[in-house]
N, C-alpha and C. Protein backbone atom coordinates (compact mmCIF):
# COMPACT_ATOMS: atom_id res chain seq x y z
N UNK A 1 -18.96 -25.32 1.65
CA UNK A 1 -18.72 -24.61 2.88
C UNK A 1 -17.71 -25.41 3.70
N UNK A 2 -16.61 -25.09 3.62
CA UNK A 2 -15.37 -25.42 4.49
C UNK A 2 -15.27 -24.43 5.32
N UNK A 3 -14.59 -25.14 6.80
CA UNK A 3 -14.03 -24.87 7.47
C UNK A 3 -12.27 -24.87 7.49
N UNK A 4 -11.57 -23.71 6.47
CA UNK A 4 -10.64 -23.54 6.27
C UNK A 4 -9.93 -22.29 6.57
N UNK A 5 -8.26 -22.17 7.07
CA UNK A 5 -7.72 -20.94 7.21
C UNK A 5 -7.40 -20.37 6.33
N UNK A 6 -7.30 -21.31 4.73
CA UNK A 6 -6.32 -21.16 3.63
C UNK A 6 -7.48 -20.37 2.63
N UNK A 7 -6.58 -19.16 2.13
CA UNK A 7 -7.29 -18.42 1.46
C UNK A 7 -7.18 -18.61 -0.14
N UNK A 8 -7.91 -18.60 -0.94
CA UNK A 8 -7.88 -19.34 -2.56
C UNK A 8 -6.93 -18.71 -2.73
N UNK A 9 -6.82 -17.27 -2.94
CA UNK A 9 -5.92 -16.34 -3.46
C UNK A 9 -5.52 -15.46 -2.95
N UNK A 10 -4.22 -15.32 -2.71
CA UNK A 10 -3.27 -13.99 -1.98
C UNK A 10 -2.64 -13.15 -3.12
N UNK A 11 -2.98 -11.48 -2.90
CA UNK A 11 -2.63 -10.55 -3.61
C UNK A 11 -1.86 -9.36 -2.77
N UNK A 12 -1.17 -8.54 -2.80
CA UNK A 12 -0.29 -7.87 -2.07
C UNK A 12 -1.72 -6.76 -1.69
N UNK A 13 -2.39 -6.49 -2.25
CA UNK A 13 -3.09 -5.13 -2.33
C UNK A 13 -4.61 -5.56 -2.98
N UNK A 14 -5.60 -4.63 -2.24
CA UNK A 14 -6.81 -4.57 -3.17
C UNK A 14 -6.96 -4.16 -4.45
N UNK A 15 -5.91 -3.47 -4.31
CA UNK A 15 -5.89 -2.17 -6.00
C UNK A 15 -5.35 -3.68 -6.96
N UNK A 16 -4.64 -4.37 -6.54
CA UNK A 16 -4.28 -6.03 -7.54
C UNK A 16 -5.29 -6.37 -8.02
N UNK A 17 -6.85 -6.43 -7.68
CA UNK A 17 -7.76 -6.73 -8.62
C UNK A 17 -7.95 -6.13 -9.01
N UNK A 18 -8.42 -7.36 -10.21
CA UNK A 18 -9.50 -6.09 -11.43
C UNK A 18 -10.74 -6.83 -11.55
N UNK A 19 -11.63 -5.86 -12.58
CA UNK A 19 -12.50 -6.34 -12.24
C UNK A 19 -12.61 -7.75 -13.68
N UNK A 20 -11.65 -7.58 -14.65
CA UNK A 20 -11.34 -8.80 -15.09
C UNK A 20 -10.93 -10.21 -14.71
N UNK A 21 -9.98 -10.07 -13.76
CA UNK A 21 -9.72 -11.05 -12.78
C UNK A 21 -11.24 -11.91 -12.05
N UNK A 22 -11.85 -10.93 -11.93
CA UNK A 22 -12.94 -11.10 -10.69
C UNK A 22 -13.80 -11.97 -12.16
N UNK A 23 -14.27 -11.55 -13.31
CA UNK A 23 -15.22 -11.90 -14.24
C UNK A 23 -15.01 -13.29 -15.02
N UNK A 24 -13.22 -13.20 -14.93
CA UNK A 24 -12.94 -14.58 -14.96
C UNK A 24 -12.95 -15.88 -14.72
N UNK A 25 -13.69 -15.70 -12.96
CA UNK A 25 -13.21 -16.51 -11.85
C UNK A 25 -14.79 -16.60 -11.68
N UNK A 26 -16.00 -15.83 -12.30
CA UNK A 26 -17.37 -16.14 -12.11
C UNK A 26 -17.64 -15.18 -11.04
N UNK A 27 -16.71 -13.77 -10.84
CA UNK A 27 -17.60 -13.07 -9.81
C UNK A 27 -18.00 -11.59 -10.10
N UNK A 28 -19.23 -12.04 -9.51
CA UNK A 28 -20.11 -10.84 -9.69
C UNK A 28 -20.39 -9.79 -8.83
N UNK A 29 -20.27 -10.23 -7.22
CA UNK A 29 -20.02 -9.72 -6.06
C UNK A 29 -18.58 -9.53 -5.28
N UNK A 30 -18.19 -8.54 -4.98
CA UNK A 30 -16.69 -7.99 -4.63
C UNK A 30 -17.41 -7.63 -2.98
N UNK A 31 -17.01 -9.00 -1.96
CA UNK A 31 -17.57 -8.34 -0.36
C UNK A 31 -15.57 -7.59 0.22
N UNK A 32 -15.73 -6.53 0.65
CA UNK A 32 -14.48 -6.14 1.11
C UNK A 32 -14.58 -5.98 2.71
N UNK A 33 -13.46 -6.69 3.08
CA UNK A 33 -13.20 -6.11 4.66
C UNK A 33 -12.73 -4.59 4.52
N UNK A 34 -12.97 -3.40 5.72
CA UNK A 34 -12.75 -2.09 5.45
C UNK A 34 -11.29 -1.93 6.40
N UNK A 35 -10.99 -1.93 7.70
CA UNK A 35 -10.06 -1.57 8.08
C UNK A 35 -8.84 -2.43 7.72
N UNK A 36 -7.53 -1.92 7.46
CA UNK A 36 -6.51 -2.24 6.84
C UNK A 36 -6.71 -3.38 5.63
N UNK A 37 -7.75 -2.61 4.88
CA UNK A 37 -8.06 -3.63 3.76
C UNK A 37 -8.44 -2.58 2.80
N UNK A 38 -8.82 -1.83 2.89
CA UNK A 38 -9.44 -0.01 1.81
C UNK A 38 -8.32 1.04 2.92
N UNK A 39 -8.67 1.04 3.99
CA UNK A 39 -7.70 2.18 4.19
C UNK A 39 -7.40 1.58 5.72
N UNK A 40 -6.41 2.31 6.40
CA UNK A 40 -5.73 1.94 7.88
C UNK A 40 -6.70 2.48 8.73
N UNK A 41 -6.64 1.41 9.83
CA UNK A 41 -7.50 1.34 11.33
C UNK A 41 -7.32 3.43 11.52
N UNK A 42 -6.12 3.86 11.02
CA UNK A 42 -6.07 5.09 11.70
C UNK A 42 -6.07 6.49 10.88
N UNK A 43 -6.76 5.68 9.99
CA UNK A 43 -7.68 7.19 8.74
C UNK A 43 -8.91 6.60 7.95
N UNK A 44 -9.67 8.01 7.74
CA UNK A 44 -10.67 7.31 7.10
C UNK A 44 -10.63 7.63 5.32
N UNK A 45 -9.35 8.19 4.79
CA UNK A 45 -9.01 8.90 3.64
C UNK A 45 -8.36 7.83 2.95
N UNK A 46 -8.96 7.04 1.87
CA UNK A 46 -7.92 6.34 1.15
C UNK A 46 -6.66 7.05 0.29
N UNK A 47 -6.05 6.39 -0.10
CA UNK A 47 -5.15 6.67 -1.37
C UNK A 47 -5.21 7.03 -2.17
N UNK A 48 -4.87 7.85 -3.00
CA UNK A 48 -4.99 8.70 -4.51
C UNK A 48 -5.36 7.33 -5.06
N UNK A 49 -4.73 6.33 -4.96
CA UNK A 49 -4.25 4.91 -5.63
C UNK A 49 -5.57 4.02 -5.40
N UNK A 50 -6.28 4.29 -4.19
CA UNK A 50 -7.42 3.30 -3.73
C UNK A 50 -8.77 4.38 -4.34
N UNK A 51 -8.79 5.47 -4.47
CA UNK A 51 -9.75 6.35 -4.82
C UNK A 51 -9.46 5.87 -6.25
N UNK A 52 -9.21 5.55 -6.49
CA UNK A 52 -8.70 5.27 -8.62
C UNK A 52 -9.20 4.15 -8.73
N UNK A 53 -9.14 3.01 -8.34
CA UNK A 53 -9.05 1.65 -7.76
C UNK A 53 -10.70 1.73 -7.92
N UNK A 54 -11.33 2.48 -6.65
CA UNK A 54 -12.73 2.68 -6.27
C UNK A 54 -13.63 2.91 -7.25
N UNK A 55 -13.31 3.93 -8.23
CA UNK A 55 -14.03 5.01 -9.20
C UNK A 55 -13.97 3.27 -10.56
N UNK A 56 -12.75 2.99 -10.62
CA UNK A 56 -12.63 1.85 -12.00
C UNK A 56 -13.78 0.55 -11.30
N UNK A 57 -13.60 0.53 -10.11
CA UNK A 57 -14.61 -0.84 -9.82
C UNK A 57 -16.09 -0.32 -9.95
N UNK A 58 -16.01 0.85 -9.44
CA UNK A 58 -17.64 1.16 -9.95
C UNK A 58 -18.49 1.26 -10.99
N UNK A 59 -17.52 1.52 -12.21
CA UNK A 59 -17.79 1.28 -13.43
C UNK A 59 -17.14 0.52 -14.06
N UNK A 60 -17.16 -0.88 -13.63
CA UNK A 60 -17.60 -2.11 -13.96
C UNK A 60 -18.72 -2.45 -13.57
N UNK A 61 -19.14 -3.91 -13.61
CA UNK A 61 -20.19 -4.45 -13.37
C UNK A 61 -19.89 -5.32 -12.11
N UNK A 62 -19.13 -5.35 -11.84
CA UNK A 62 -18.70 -5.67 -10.38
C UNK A 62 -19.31 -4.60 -9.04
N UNK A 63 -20.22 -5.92 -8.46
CA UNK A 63 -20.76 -4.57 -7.44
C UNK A 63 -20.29 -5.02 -6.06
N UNK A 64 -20.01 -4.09 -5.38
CA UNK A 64 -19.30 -4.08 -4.26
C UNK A 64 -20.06 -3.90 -2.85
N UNK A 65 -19.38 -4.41 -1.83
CA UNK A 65 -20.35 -4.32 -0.55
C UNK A 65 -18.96 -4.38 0.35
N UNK A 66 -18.61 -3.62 1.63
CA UNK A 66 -18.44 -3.63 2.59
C UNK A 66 -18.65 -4.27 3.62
N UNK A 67 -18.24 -5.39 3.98
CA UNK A 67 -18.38 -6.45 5.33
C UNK A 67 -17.58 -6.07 6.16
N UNK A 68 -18.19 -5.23 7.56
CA UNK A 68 -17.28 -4.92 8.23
C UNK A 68 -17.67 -5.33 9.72
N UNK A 69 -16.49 -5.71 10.46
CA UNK A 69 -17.32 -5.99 11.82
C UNK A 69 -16.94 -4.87 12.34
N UNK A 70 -16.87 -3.74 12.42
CA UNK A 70 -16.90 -2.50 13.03
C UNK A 70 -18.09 -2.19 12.96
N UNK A 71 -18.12 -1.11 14.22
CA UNK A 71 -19.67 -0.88 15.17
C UNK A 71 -19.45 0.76 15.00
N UNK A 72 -18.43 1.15 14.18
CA UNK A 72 -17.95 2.62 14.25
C UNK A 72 -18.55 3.14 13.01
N UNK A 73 -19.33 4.89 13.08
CA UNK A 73 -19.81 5.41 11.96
C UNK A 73 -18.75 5.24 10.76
N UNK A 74 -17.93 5.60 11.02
CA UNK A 74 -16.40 5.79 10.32
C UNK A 74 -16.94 4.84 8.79
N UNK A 75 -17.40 3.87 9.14
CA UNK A 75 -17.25 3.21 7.83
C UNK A 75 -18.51 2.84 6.65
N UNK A 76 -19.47 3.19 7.69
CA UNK A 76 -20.79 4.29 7.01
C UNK A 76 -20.42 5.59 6.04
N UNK A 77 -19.90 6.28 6.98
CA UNK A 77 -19.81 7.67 6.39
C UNK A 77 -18.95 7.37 5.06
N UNK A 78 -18.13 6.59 5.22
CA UNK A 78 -17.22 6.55 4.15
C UNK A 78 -17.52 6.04 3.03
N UNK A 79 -18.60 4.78 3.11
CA UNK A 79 -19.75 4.21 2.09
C UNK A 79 -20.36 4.89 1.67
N UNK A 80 -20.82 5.93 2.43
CA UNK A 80 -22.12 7.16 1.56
C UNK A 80 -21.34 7.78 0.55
N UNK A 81 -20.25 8.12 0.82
CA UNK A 81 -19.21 9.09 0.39
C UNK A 81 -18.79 8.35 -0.98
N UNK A 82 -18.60 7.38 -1.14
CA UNK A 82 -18.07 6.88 -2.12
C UNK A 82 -18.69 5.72 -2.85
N UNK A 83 -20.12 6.14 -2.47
CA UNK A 83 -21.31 5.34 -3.18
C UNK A 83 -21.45 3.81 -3.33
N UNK A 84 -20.86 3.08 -1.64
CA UNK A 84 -20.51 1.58 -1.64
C UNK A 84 -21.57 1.26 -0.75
N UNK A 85 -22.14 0.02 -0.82
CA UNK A 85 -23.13 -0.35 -0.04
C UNK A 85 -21.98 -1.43 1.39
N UNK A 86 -22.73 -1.13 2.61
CA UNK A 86 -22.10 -1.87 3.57
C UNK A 86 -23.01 -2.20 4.30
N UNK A 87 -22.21 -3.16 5.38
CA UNK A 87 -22.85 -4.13 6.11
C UNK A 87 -21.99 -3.99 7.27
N UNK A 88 -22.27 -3.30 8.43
CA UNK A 88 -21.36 -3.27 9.84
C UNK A 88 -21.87 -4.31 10.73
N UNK A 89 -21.16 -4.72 11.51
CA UNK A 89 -21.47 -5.27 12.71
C UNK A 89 -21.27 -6.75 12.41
N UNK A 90 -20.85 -7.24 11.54
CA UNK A 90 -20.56 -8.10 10.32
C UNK A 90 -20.49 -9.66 11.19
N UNK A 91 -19.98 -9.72 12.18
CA UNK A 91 -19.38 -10.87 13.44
C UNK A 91 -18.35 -11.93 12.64
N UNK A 92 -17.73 -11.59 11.17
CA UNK A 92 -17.11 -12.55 10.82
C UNK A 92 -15.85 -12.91 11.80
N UNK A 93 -15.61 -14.26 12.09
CA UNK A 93 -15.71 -15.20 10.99
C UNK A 93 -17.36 -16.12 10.68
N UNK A 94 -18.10 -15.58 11.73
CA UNK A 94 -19.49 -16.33 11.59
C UNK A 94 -20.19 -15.52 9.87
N UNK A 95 -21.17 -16.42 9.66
CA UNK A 95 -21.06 -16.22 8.44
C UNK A 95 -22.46 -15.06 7.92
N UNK A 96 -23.03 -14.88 9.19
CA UNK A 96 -24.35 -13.83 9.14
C UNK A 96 -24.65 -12.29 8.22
N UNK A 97 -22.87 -12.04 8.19
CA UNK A 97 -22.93 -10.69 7.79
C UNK A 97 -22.78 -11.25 6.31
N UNK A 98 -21.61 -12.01 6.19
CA UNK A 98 -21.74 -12.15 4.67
C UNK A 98 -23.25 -12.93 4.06
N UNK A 99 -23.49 -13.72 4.75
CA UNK A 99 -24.92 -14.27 3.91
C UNK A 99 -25.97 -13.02 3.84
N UNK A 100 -25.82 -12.01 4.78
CA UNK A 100 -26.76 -11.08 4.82
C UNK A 100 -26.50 -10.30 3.48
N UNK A 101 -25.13 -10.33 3.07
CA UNK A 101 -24.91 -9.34 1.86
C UNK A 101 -25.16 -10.22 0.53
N UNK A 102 -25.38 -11.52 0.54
CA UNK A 102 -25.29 -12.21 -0.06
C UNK A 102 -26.72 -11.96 -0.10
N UNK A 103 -27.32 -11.89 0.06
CA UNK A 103 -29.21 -12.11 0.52
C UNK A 103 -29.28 -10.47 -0.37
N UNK A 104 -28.97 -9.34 -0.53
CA UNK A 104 -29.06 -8.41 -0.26
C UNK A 104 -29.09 -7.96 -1.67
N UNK A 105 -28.12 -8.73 -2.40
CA UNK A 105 -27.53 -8.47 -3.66
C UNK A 105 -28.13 -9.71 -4.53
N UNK A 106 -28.73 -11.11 -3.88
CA UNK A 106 -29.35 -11.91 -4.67
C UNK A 106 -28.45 -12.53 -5.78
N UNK A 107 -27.28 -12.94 -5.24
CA UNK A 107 -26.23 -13.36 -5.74
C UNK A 107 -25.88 -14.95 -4.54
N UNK A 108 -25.72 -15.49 -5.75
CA UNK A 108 -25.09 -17.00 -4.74
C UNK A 108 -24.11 -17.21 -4.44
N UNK A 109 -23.50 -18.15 -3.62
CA UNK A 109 -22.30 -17.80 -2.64
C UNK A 109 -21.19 -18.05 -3.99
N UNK A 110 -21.35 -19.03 -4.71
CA UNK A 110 -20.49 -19.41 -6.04
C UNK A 110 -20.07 -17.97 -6.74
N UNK A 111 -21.03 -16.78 -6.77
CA UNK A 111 -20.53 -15.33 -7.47
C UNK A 111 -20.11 -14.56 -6.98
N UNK A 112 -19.38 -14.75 -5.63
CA UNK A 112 -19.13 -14.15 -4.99
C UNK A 112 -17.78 -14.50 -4.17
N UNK A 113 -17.02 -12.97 -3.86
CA UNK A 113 -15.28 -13.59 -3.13
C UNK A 113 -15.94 -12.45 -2.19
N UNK A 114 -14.55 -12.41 -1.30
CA UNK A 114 -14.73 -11.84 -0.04
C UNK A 114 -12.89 -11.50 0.39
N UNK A 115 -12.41 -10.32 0.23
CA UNK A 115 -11.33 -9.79 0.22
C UNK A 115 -11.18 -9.08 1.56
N UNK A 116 -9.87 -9.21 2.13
CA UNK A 116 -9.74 -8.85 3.62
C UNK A 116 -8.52 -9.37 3.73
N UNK A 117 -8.02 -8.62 4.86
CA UNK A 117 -6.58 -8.59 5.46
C UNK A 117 -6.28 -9.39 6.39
N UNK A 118 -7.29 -10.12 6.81
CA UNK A 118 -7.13 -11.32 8.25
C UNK A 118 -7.73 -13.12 7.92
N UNK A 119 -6.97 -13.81 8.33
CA UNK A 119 -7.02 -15.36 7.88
C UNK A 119 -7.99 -15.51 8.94
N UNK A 120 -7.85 -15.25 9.95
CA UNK A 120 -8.85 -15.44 11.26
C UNK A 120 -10.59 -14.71 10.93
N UNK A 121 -10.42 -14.05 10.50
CA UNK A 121 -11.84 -13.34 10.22
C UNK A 121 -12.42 -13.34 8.88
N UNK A 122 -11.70 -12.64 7.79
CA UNK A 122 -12.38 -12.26 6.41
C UNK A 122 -11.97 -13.86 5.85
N UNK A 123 -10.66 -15.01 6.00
CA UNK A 123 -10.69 -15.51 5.12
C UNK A 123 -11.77 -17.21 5.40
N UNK A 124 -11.58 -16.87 7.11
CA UNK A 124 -11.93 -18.02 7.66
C UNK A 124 -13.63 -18.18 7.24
N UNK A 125 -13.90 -16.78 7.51
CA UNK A 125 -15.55 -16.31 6.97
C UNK A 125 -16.00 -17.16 6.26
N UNK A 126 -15.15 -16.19 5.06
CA UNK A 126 -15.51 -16.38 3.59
C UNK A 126 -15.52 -17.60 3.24
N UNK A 127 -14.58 -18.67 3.67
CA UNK A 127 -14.38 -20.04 3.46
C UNK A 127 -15.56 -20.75 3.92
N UNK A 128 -16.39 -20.48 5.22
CA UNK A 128 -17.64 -20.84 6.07
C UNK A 128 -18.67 -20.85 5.23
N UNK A 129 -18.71 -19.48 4.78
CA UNK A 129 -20.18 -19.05 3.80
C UNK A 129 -19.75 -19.45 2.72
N UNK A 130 -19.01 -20.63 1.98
CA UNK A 130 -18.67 -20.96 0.86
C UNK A 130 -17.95 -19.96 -0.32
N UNK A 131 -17.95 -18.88 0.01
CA UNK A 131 -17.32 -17.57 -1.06
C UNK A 131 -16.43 -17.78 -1.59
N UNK A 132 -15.73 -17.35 -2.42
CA UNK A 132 -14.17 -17.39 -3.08
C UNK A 132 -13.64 -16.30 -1.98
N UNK A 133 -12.20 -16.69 -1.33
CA UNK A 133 -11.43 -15.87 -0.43
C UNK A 133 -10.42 -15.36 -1.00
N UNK A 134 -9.89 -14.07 -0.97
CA UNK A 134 -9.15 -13.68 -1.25
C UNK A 134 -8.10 -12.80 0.41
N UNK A 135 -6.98 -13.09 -0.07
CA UNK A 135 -6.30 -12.29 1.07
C UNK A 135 -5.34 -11.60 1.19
N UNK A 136 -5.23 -10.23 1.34
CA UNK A 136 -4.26 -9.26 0.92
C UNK A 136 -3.66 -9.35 2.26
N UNK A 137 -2.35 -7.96 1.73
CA UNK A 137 -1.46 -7.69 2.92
C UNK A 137 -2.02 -6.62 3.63
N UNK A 138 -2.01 -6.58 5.38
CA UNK A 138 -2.87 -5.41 6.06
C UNK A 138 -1.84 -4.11 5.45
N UNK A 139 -2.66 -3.14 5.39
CA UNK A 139 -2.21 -1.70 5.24
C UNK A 139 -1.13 -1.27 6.27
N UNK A 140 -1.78 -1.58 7.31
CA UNK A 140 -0.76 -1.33 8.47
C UNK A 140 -0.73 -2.00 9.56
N UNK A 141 0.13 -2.71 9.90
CA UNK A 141 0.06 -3.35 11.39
C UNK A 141 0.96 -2.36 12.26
N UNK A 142 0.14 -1.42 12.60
CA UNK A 142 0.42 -0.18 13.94
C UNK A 142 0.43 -0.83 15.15
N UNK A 143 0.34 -1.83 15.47
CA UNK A 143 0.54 -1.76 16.96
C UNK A 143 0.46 -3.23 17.36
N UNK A 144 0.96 -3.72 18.50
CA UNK A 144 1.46 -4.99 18.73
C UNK A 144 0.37 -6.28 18.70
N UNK A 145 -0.54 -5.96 18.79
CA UNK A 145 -1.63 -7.17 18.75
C UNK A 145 -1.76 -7.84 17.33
N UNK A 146 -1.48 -6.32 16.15
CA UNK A 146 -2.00 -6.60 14.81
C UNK A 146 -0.45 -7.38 13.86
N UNK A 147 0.73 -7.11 14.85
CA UNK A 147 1.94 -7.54 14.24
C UNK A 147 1.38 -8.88 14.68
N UNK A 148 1.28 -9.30 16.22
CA UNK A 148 1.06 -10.29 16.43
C UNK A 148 0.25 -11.39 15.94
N UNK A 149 -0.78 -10.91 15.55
CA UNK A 149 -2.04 -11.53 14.85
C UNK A 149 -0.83 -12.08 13.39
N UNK A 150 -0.46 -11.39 12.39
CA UNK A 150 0.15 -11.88 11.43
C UNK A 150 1.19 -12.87 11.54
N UNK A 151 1.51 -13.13 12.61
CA UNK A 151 2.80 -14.10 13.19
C UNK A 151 1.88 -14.87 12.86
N UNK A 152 0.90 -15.07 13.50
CA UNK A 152 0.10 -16.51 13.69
C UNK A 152 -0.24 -16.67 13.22
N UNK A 153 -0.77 -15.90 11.45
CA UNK A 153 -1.25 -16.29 10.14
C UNK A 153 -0.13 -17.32 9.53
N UNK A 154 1.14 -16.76 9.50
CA UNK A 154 2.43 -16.76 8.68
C UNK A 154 2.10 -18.44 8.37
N UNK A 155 1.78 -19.33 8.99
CA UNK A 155 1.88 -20.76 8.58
C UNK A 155 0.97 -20.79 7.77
N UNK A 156 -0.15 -20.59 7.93
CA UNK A 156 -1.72 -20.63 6.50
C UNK A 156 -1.04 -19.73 5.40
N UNK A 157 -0.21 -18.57 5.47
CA UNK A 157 0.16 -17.85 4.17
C UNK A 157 0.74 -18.89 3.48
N UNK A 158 1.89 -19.62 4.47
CA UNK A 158 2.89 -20.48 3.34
C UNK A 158 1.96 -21.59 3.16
N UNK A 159 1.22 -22.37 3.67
CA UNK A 159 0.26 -23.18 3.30
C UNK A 159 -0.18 -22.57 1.77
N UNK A 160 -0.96 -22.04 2.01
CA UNK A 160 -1.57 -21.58 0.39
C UNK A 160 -0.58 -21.36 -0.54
N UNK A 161 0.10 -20.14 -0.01
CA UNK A 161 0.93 -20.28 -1.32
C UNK A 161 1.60 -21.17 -1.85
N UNK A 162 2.17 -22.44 -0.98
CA UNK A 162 2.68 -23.82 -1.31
C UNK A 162 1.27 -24.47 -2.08
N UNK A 163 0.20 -24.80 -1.95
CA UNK A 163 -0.91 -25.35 -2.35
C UNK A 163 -1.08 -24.56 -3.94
N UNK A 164 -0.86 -23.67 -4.01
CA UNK A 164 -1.45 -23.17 -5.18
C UNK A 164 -0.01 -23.15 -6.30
N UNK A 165 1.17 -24.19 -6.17
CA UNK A 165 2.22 -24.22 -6.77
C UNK A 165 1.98 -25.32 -7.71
């Protein structure tokens, strides 16, 4: 359990894993951040491309959970819908929501990554609760706080990706 910004692994997209990748690396648990990480802050309809993505991870043995700190149905409804178990209200970067999913699924923090679009929240988390981090590119940065937020990642991106050379 580090206290780190640097995420193990950066992938452009969620649809970049597989669930080979994941079986390789010892994981058994797939925790996903939901907004601009499955679909944008401003729909609740993924992608032909993320619905494909969804349907192949489910039949694997890779089981999936939703860590979201949203307080909005939006990402309920969308779990029922597409047969994913979640966890709202999540408070990452504290580590409650993920140990809760971790508790949930009876999986140890070692079998488990934690995929998300923010160094400040999903990767800083995941790094807390010991998880494997993974960190994609947001879907969309719509509006000035979320461009902003990525400015202030930009040094931990080149960090890692320099580290992992």
């Amino acid at each position: 359990m580090s206290f780190s910004f640097l995420p193990r692994w950066i992938t452009p997209a969620l649809t970049d894993i597989t669930p080979d990748f994941l079986t390789s690396h010892g994981i058994h648990l797939l925790m996903m951040d939901f907004d601009n990480t499955i679909v944008p802050y401003t729909t609740n309809t993924p992608t032909p491309q993320m619905e494909a993505w969804l349907r192949s991870m489910a039949a694997s043995d890779i089981k999936l959970c939703v860590v979201s700190n949203s307080k909005r149905d939006r990402v309920k409804v969308f779990c029922r819908q597409y047969g994913i178990a979640c966890i709202t209200h999540a408070r990452k970067p504290f580590c409650r929501g993920i140990r809760q999913c971790l508790t949930r699924f009876d999986v140890s923090a070692e079998q488990a990554a934690i995929v998300g679009d923010q160094i400040f929240t999903d990767t800083l988390g995941g790094n807390c609760a010991g998880v494997k981090t993974i960190l994609v590119r947001a879907i969309d940065n719509h509006n000035f706080w979320l461009k902003a937020r990525h400015v202030l990642e930009k040094p931990f991106i080149y960090a890692a990706r320099k580290r992992r050379m």
